[in-house]
Protein backbone atom coordinates (compact mmCIF):
# COMPACT_ATOMS: atom_id res chain seq x y z
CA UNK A 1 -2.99 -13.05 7.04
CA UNK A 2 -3.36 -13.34 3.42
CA UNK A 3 -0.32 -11.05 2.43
CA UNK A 4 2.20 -12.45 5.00
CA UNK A 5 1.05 -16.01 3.05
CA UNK A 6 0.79 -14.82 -0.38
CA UNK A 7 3.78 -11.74 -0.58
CA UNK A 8 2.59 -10.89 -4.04
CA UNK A 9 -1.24 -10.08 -3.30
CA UNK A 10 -1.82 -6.53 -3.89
CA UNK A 11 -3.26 -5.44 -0.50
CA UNK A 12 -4.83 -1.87 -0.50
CA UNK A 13 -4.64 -2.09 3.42
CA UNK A 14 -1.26 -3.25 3.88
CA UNK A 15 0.13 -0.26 0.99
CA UNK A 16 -1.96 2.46 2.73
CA UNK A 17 -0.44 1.06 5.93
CA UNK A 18 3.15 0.99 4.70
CA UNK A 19 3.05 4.70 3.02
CA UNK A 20 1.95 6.23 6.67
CA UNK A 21 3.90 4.50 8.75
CA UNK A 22 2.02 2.40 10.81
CA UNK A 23 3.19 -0.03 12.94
CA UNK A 24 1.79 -3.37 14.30
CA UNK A 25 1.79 -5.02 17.94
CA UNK A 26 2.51 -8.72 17.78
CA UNK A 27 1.99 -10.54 20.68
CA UNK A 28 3.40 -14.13 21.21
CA UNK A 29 1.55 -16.71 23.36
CA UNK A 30 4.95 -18.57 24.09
CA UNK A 31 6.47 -15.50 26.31
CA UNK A 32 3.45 -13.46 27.24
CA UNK A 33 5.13 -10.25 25.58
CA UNK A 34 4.54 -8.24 22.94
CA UNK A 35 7.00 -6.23 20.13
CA UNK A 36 5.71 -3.10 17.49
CA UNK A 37 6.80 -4.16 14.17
CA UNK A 38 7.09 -2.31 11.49
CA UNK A 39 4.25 -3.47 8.26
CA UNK A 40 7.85 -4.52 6.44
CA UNK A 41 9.18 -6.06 9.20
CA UNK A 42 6.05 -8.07 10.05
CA UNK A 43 5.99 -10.35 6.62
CA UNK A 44 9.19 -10.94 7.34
CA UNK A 45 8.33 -12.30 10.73
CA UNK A 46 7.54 -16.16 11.20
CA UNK A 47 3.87 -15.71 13.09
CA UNK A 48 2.88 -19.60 14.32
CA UNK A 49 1.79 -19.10 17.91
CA UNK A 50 1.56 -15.30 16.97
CA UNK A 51 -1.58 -12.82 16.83
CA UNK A 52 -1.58 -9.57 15.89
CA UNK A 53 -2.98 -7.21 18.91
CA UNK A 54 -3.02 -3.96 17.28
CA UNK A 55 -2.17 -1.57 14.79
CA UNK A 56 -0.39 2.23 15.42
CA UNK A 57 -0.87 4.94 12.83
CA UNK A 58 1.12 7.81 13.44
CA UNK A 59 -1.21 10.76 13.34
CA UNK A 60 -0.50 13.30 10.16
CA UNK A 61 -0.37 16.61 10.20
CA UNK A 62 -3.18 18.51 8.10
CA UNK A 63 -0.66 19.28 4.93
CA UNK A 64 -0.21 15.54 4.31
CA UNK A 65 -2.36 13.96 0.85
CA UNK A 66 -2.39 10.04 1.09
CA UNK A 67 -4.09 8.92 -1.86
CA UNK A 68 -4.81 5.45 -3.16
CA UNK A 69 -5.57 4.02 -6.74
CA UNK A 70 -6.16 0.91 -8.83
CA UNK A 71 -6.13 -0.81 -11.71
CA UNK A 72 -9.32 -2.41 -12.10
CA UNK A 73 -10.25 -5.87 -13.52
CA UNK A 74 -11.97 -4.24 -16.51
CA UNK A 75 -9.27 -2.21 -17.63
CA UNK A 76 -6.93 -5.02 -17.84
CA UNK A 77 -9.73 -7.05 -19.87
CA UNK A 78 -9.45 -3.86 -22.29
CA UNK A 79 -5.89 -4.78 -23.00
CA UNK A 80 -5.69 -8.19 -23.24
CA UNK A 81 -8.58 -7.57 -26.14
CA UNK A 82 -6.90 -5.16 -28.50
CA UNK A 83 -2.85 -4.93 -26.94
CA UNK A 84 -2.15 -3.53 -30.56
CA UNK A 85 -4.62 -0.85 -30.31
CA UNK A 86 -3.63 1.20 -27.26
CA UNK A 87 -4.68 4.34 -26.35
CA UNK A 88 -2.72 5.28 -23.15
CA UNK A 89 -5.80 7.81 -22.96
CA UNK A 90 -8.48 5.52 -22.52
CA UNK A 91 -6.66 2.99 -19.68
CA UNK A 92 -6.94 5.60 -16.62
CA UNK A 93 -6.54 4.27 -13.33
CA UNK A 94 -9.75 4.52 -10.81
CA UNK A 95 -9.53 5.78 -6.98
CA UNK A 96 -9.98 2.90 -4.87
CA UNK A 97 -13.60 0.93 -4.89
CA UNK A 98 -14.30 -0.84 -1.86
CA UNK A 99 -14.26 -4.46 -1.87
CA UNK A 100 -12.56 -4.25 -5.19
CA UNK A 101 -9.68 -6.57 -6.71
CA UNK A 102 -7.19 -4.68 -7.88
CA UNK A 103 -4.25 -6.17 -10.27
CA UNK A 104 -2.04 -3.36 -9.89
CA UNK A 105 -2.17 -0.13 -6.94
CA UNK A 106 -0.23 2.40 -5.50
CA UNK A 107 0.01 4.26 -2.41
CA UNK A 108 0.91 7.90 -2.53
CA UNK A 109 1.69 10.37 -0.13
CA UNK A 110 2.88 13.55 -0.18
CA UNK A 111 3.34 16.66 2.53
CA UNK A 112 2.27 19.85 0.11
CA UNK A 113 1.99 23.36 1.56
CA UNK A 114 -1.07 25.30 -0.18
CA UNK A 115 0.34 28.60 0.91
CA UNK A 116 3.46 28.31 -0.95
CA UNK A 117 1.38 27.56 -4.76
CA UNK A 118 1.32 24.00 -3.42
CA UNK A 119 5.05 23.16 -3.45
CA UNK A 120 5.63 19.44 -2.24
CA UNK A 121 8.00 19.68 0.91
CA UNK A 122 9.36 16.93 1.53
CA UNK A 123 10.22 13.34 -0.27
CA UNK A 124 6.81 11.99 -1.15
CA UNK A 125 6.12 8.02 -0.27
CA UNK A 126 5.46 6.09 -3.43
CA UNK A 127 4.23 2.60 -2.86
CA UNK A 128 2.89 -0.03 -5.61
CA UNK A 129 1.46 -3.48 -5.25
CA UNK A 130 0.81 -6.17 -7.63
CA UNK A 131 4.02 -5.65 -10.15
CA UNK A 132 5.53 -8.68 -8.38
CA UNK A 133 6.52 -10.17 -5.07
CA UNK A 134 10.19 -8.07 -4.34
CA UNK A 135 8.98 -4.46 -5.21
CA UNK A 136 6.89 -2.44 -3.15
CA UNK A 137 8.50 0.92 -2.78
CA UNK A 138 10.43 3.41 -5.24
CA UNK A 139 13.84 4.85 -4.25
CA UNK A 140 13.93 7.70 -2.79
């Protein structure tokens, strides 16, 4: 698995995985058993004689947004060519293209109730990959 190997590759799949919740069945061919890990827990895991057997996604209720976005290749080749001339305008960050490398994404999700003027509820999940190996998550 790429991301266990390589901690700082921005993985769309493993963020959108980490801001739901999801959890993944390991299953070792030493003991015949199997554990649910956690998506944190499981790059923290040594995996020789390992293979992943499934994943669990808790199921959302309908007031839940998950979003996902990221910086694009050609935005970043806009900075590097004028970094004096910046117009935080212009760099805008896309929703997610598939089978797209991203340098920098995010995760979001947030439980919103439309029938109270769309007043966020509860401590949203704020994930971001590619800003370096240690940081995935803000505080919250």
């Amino acid at each position: 698995m790429l991301k266990h190997d390589h901690p700082g590759f921005a993985s769309d799949i493993w963020l959108l995985f980490e801001a739901v919740g999801a959890k993944v069945n390991i299953g070792c061919s030493v003991s015949h058993q199997s554990r649910l890990f956690t998506i944190q827990e499981m790059l923290e895991k040594n995996l020789d004689g390992k293979v992943l057997l499934s994943f669990h996604l808790p199921p959302l209720q309908k007031d839940f947004v998950l979003k996902s976005y990221k910086v694009l290749h050609d935005k970043l080749e806009y900075l590097k060519r004028s970094p004096n001339h910046i117009n935080p305008g212009k760099l805008q960050t896309s929703l997610r293209y598939q089978n797209s490398k991203g340098y920098t994404n995010c995760a979001l999700l947030f439980r919103i109730l439309p029938s109270q003027n769309f007043r966020v509820v509860q401590k949203p999940t704020l994930l971001f990959g590619g800003l370096g190996t240690p940081f995935v998550r803000t505080i919250y």
